[in-house]
C-alpha atoms as a PDB file:
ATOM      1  CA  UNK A   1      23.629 -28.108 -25.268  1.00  0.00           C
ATOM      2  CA  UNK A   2      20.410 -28.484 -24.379  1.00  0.00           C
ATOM      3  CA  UNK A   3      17.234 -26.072 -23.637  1.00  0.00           C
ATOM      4  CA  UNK A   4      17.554 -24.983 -20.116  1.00  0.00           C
ATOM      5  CA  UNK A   5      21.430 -23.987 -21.308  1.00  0.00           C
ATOM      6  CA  UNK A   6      19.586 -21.294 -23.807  1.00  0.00           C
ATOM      7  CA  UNK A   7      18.438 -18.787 -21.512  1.00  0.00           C
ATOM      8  CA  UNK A   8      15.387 -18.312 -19.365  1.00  0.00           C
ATOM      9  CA  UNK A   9      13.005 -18.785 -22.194  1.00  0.00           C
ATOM     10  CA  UNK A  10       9.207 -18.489 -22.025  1.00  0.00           C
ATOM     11  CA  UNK A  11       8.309 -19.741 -18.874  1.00  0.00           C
ATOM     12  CA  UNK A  12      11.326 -17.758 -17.532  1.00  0.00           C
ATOM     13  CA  UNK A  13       9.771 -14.193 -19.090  1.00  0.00           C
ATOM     14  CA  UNK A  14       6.079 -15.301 -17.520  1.00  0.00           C
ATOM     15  CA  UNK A  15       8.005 -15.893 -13.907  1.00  0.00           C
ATOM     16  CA  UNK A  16       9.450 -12.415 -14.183  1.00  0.00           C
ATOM     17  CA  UNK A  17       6.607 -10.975 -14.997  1.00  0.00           C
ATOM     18  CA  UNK A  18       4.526 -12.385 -12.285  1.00  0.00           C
ATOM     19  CA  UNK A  19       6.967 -11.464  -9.736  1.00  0.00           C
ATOM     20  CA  UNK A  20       6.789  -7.657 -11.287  1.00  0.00           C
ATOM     21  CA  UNK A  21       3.423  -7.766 -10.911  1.00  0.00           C
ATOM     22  CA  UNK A  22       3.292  -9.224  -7.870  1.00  0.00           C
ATOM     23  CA  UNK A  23       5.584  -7.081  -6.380  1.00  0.00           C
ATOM     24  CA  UNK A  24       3.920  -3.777  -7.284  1.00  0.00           C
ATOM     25  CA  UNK A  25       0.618  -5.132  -5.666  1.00  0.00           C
ATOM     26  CA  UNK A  26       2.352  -5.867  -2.141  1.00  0.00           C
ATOM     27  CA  UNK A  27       3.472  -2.198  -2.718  1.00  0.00           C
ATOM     28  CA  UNK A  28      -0.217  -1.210  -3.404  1.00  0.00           C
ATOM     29  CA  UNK A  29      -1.775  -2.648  -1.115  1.00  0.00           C
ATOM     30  CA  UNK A  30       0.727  -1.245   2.005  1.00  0.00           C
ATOM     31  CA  UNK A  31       0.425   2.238  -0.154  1.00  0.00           C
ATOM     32  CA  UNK A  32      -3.099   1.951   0.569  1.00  0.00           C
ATOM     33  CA  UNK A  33      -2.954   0.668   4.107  1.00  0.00           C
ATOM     34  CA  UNK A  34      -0.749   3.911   4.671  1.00  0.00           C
ATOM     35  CA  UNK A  35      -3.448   5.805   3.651  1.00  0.00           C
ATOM     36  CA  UNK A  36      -5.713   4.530   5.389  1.00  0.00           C
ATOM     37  CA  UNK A  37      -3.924   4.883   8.422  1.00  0.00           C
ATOM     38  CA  UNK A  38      -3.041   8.521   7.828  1.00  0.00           C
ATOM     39  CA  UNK A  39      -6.481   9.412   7.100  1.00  0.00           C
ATOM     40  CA  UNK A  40      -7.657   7.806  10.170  1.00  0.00           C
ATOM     41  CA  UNK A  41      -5.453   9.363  12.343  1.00  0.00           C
ATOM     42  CA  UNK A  42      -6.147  12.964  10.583  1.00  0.00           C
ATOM     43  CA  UNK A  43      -9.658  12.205  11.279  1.00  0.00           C
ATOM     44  CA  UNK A  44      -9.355  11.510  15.380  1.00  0.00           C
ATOM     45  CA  UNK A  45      -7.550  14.392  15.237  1.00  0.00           C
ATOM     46  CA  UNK A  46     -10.151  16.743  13.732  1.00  0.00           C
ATOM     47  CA  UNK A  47     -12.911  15.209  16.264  1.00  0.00           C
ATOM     48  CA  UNK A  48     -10.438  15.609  19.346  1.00  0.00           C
ATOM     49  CA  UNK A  49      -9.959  19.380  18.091  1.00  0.00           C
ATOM     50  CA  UNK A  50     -13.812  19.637  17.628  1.00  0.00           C
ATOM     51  CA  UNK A  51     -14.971  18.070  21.200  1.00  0.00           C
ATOM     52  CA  UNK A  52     -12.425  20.874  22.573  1.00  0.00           C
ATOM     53  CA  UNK A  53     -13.646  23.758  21.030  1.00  0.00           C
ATOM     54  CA  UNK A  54     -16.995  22.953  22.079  1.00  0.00           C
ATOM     55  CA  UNK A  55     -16.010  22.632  25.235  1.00  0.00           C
ATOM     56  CA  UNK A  56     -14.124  25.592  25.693  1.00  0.00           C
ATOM     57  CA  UNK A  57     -16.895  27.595  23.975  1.00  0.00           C
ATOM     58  CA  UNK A  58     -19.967  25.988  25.807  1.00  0.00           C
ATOM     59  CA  UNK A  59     -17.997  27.031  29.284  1.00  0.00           C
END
């Protein structure tokens, strides 16, 4: 029996937790991008909704 037969040992433990990690930062970062978006979008928004009301009250 030899080594690699005895389970996925330490190397095996640091792999898993790198793909954890690395994994929850792809998922952070398009969290973020998300956000981003949204808030970008909400923004445009408010302007359009502020050029009109000037508009309609400056006519």
């Amino acid at each position: 029996m030899s080594d690699r037969d005895s389970g996925p040992g330490f190397f095996g433990v640091i792999e898993a937790l790198l793909a954890i990690v690395g994994a929850l930062t792809v998922m952070g970062v398009l969290a973020v991008a998300a956000s981003v978006l949204a808030w970008e979008m909400e923004l445009r928004r408010s302007e359009q909704d502020t050029a009109l009301d000037e508009a309609s009250t400056s006519s």
